[in-house]
PDB file of N, CA and C in Angstrom:
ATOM      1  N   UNK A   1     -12.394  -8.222  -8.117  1.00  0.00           N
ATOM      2  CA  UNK A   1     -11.527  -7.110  -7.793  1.00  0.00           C
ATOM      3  C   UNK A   1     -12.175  -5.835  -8.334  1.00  0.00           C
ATOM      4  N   UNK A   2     -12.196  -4.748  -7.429  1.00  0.00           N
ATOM      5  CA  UNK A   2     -12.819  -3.761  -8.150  1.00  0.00           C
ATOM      6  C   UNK A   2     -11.833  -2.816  -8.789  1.00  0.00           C
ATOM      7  N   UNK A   3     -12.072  -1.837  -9.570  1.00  0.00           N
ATOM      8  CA  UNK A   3     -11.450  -0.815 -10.359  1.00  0.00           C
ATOM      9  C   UNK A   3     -10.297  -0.496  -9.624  1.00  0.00           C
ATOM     10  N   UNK A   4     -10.318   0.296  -8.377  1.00  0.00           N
ATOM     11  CA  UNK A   4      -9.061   0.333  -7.665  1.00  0.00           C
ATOM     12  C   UNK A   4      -8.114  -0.290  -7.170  1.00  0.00           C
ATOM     13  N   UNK A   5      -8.550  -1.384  -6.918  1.00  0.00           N
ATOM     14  CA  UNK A   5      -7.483  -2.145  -6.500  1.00  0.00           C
ATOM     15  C   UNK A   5      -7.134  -2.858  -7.556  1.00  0.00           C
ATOM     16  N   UNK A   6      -7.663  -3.506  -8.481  1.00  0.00           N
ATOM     17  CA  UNK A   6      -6.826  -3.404 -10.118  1.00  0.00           C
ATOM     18  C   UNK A   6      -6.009  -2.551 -10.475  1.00  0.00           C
ATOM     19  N   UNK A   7      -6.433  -1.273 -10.091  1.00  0.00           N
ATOM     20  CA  UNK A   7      -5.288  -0.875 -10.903  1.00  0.00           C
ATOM     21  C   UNK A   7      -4.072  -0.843  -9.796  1.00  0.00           C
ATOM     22  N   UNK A   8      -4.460  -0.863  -8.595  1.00  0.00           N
ATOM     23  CA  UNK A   8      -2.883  -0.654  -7.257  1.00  0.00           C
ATOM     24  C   UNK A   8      -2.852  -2.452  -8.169  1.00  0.00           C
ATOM     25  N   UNK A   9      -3.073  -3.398  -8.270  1.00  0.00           N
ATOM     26  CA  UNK A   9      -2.580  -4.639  -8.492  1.00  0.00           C
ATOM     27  C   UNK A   9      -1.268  -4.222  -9.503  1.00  0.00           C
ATOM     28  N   UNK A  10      -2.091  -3.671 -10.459  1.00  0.00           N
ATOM     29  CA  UNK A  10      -0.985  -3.387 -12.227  1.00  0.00           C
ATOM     30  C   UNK A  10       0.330  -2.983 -11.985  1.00  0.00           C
ATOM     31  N   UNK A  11       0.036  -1.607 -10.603  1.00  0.00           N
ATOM     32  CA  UNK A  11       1.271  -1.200 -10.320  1.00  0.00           C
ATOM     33  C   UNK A  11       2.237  -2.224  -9.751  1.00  0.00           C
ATOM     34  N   UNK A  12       1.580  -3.185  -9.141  1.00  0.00           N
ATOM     35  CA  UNK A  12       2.400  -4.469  -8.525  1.00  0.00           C
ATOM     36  C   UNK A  12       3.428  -5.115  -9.865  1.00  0.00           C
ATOM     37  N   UNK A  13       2.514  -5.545 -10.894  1.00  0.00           N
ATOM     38  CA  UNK A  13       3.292  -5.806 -11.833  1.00  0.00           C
ATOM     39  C   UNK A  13       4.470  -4.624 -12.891  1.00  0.00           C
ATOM     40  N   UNK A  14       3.865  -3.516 -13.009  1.00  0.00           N
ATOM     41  CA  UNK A  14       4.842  -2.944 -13.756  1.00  0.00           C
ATOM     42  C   UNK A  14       5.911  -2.483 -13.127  1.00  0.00           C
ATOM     43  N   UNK A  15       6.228  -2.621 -11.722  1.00  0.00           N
ATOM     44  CA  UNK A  15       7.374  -2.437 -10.838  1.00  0.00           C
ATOM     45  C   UNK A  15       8.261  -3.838 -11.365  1.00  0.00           C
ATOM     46  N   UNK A  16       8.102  -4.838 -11.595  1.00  0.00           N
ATOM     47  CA  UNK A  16       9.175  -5.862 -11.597  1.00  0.00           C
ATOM     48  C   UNK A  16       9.557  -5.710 -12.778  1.00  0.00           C
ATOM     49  N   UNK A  17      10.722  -5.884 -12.912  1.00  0.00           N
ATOM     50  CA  UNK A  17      11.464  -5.601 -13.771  1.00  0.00           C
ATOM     51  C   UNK A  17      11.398  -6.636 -14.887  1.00  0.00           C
ATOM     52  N   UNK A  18      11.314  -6.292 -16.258  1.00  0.00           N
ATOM     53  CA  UNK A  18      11.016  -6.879 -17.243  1.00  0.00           C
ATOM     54  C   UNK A  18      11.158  -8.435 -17.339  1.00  0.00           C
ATOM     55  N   UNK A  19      12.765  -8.633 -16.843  1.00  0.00           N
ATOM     56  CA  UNK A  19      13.239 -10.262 -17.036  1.00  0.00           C
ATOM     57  C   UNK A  19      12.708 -10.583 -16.008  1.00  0.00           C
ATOM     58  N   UNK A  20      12.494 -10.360 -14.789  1.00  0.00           N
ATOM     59  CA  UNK A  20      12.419 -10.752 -13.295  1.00  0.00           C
ATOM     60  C   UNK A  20      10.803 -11.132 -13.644  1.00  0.00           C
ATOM     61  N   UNK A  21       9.627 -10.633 -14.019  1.00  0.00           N
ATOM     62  CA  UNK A  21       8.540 -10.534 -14.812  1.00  0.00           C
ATOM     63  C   UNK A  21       8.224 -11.710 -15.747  1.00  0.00           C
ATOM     64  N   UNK A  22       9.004 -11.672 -16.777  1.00  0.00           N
ATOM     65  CA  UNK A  22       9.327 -13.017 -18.060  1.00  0.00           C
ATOM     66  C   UNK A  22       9.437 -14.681 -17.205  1.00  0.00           C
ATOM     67  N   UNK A  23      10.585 -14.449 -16.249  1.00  0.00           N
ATOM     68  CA  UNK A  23      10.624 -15.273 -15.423  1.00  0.00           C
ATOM     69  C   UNK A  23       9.886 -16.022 -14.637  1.00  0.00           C
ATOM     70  N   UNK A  24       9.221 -15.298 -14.334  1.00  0.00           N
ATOM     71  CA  UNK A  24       7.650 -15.795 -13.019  1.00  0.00           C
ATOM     72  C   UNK A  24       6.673 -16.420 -14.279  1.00  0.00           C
ATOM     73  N   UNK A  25       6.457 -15.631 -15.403  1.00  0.00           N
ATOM     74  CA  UNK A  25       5.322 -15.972 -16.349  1.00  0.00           C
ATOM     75  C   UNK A  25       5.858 -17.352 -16.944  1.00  0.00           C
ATOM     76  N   UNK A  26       7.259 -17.751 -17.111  1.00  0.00           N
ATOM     77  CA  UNK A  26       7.797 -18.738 -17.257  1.00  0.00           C
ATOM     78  C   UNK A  26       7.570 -20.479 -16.429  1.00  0.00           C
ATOM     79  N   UNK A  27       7.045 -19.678 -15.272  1.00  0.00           N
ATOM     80  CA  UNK A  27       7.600 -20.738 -14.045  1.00  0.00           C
ATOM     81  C   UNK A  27       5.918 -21.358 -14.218  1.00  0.00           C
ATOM     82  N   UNK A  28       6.016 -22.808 -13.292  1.00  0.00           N
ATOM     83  CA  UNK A  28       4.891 -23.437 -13.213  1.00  0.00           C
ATOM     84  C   UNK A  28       4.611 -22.531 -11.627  1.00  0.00           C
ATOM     85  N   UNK A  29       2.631 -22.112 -12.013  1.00  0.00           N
ATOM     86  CA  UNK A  29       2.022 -21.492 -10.667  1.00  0.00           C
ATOM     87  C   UNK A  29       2.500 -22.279  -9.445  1.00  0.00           C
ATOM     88  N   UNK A  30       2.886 -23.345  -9.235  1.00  0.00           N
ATOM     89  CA  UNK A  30       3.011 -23.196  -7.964  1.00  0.00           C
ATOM     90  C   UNK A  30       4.619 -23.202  -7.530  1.00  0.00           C
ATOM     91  N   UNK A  31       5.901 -22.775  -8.666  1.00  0.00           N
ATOM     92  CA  UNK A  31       6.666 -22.188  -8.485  1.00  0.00           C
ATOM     93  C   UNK A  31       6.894 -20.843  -8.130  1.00  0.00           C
ATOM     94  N   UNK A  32       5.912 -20.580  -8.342  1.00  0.00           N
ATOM     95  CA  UNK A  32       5.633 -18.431  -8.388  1.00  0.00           C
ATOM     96  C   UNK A  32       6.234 -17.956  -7.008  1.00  0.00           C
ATOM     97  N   UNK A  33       4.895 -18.297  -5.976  1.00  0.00           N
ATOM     98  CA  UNK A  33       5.076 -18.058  -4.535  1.00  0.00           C
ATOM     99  C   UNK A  33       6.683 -17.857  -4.165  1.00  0.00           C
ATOM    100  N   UNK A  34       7.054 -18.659  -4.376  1.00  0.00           N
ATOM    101  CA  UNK A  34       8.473 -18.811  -3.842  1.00  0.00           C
ATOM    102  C   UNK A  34       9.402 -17.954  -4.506  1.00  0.00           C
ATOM    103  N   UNK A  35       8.961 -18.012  -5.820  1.00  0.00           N
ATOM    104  CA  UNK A  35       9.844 -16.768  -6.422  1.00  0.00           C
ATOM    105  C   UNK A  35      10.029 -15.266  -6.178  1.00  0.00           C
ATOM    106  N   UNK A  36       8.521 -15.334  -6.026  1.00  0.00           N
ATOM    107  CA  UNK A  36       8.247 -13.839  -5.630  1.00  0.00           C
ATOM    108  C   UNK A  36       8.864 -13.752  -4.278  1.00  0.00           C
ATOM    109  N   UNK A  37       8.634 -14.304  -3.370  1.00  0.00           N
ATOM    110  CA  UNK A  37       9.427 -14.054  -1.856  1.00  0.00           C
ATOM    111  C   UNK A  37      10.940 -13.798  -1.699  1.00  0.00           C
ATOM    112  N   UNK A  38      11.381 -14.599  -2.885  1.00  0.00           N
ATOM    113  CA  UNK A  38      12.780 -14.336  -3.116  1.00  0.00           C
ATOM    114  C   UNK A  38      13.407 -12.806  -3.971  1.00  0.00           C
ATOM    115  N   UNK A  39      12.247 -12.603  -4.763  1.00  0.00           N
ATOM    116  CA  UNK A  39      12.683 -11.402  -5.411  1.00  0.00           C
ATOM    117  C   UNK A  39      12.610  -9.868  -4.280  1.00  0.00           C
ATOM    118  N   UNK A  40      11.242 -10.254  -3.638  1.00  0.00           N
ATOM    119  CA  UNK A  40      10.542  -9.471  -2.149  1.00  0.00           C
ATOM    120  C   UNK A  40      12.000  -9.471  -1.326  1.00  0.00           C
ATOM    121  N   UNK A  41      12.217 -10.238  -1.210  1.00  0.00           N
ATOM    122  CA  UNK A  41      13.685 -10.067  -0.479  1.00  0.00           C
ATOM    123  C   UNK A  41      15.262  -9.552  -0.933  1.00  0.00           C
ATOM    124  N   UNK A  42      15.033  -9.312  -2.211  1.00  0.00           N
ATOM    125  CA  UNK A  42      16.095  -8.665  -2.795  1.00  0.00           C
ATOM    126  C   UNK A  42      16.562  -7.348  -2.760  1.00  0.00           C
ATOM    127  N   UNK A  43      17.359  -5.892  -2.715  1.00  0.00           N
ATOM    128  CA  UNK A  43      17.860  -4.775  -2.633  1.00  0.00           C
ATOM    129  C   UNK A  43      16.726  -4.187  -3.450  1.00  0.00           C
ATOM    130  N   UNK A  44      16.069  -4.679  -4.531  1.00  0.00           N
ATOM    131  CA  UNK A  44      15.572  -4.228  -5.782  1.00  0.00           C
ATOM    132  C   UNK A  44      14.299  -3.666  -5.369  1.00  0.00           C
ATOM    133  N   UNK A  45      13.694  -4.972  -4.940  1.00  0.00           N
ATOM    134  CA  UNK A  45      12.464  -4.415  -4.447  1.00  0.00           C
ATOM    135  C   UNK A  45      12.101  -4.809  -3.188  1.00  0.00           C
ATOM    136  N   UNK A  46      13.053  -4.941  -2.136  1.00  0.00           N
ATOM    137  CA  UNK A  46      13.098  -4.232  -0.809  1.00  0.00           C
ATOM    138  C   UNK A  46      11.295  -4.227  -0.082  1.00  0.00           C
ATOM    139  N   UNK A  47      11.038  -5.390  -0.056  1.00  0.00           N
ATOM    140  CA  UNK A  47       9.196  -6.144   0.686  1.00  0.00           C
ATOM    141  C   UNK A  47       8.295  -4.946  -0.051  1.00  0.00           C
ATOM    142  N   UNK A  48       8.892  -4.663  -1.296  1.00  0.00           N
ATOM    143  CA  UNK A  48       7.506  -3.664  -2.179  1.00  0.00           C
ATOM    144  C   UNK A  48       6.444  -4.332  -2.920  1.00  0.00           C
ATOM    145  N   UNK A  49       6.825  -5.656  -3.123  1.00  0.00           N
ATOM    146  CA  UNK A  49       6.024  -6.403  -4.062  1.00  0.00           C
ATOM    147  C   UNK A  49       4.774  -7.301  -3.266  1.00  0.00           C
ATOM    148  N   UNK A  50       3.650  -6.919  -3.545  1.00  0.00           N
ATOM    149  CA  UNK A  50       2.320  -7.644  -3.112  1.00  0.00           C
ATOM    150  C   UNK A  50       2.320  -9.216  -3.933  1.00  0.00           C
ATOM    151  N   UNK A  51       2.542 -10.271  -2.615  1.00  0.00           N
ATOM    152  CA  UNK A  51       3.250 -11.500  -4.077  1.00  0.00           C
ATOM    153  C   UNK A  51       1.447 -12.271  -3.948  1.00  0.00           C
ATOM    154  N   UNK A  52       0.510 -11.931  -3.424  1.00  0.00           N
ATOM    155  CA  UNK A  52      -0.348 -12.225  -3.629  1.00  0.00           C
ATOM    156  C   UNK A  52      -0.832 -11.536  -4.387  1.00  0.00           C
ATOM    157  N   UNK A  53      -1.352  -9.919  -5.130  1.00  0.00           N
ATOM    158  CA  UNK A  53      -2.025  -9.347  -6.076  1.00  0.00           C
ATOM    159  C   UNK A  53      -1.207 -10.026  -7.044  1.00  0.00           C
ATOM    160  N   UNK A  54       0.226 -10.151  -6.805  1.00  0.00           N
ATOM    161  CA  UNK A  54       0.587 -11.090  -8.337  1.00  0.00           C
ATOM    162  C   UNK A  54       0.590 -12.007  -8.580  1.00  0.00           C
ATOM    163  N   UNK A  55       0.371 -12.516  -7.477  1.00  0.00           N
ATOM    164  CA  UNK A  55      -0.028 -14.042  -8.298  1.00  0.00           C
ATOM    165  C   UNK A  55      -1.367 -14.354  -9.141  1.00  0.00           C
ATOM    166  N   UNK A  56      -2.520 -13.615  -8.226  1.00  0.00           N
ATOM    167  CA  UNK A  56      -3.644 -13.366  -8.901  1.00  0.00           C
ATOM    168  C   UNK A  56      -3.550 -12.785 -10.095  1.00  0.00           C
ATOM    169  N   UNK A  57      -3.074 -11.874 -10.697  1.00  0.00           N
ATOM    170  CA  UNK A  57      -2.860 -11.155 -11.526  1.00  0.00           C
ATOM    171  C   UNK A  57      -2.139 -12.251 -12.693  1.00  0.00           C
ATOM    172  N   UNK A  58      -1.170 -12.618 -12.831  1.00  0.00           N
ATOM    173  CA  UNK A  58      -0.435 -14.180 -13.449  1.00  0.00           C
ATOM    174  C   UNK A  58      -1.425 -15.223 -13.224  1.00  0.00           C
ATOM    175  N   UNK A  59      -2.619 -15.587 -12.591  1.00  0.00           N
ATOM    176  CA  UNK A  59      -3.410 -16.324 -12.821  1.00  0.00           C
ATOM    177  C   UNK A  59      -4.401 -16.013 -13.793  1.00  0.00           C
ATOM    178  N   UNK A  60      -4.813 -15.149 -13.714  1.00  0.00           N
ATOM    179  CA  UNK A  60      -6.020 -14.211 -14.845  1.00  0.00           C
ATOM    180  C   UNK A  60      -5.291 -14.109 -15.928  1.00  0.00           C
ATOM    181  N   UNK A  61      -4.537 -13.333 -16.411  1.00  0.00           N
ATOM    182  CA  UNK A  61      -3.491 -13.450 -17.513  1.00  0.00           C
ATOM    183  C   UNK A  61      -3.333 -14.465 -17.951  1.00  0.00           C
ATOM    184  N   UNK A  62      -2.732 -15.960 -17.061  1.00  0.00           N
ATOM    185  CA  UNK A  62      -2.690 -17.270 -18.120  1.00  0.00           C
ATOM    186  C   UNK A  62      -4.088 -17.493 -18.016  1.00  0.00           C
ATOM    187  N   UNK A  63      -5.335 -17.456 -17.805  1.00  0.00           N
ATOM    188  CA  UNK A  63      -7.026 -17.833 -18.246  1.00  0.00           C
ATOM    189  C   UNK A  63      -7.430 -16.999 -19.345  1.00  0.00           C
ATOM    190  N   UNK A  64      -6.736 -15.801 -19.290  1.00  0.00           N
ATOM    191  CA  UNK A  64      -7.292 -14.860 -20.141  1.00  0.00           C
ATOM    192  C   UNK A  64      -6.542 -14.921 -21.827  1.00  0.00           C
ATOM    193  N   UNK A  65      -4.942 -15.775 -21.746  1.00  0.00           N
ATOM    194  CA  UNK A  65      -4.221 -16.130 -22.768  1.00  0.00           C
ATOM    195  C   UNK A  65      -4.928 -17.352 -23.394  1.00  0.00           C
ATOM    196  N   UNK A  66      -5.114 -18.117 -22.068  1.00  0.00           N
ATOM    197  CA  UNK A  66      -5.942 -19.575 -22.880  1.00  0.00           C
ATOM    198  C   UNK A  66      -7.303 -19.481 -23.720  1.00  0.00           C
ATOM    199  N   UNK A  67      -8.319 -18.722 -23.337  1.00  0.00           N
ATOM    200  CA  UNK A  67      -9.238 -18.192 -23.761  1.00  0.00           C
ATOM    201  C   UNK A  67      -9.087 -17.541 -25.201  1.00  0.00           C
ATOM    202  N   UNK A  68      -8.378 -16.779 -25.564  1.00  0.00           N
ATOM    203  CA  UNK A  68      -7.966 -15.950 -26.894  1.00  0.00           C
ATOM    204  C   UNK A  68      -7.255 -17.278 -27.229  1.00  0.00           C
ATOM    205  N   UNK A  69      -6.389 -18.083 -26.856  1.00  0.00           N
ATOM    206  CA  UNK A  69      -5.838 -19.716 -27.871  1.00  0.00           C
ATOM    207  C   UNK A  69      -7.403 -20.077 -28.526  1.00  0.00           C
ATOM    208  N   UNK A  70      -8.138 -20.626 -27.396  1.00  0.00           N
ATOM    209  CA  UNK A  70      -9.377 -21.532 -27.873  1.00  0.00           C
ATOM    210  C   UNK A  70     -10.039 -20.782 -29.005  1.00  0.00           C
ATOM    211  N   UNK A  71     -10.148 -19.725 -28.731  1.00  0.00           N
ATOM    212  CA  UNK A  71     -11.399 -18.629 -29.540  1.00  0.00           C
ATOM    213  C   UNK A  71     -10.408 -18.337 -30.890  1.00  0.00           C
ATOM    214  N   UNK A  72      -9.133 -18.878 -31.257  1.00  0.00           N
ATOM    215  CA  UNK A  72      -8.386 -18.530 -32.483  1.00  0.00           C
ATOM    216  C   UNK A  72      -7.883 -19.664 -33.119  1.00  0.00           C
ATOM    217  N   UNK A  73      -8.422 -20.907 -32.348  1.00  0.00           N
ATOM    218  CA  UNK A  73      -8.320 -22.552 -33.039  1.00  0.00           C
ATOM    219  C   UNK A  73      -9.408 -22.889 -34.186  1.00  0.00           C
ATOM    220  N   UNK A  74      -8.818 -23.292 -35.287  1.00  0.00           N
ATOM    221  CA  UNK A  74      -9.787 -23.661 -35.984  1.00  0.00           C
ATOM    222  C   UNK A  74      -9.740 -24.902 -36.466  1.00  0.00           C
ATOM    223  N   UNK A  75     -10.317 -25.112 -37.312  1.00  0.00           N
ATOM    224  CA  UNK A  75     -10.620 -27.071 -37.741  1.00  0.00           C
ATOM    225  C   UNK A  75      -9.830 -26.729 -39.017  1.00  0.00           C
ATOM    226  N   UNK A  76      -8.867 -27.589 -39.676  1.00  0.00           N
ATOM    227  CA  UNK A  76      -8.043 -28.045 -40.839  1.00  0.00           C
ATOM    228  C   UNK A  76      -9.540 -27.677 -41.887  1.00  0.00           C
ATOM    229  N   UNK A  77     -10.671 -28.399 -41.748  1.00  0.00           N
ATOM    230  CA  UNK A  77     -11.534 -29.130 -42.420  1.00  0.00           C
ATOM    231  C   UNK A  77     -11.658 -27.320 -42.812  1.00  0.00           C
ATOM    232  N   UNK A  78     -12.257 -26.575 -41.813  1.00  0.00           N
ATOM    233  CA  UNK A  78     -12.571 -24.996 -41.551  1.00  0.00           C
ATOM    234  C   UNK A  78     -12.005 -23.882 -42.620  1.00  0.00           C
ATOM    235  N   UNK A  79     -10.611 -24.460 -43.125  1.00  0.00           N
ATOM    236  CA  UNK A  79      -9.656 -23.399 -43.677  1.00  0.00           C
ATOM    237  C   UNK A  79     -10.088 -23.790 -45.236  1.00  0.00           C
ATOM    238  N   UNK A  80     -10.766 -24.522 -45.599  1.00  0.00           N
ATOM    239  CA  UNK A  80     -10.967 -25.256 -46.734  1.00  0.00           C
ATOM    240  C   UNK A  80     -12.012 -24.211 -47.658  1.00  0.00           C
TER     241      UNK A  80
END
């Protein structure tokens, strides 16, 4: 993804509303899709939401959370 369309992606995410947001990051990926179509269809956000930049976007985010886990695990033996 290049610079621009990263950042039109971000705007995808900081439009949903905080819990509505919590929620999706909650759900197993291949619950998402469906969620998002349902929220896309709501008064709120009225077919504004790109449910593909977000899903991508919630995919990178959980690789990019797992990554900072691994790189902050240490060995019992380690703390010694």
């Amino acid at each position: 993804m290049n610079d621009r369309s990263a950042d039109e992606a971000m705007k995808d995410l900081i439009q949903i509303e905080p819990a509505d947001l919590a929620m999706l990051v909650a759900l197993a990926p291949a619950e998402r899709i469906g969620a998002i179509i349902r929220l896309n269809r709501t008064v709120r956000y009225a077919n504004t939401l790109n449910a593909v930049e977000i899903l991508v976007l919630l995919a990178e985010q959980a690789v990019a959370a797992g990554s900072r886990r691994k790189r902050h695990r240490f060995k019992l033996s380690d703390s010694a």
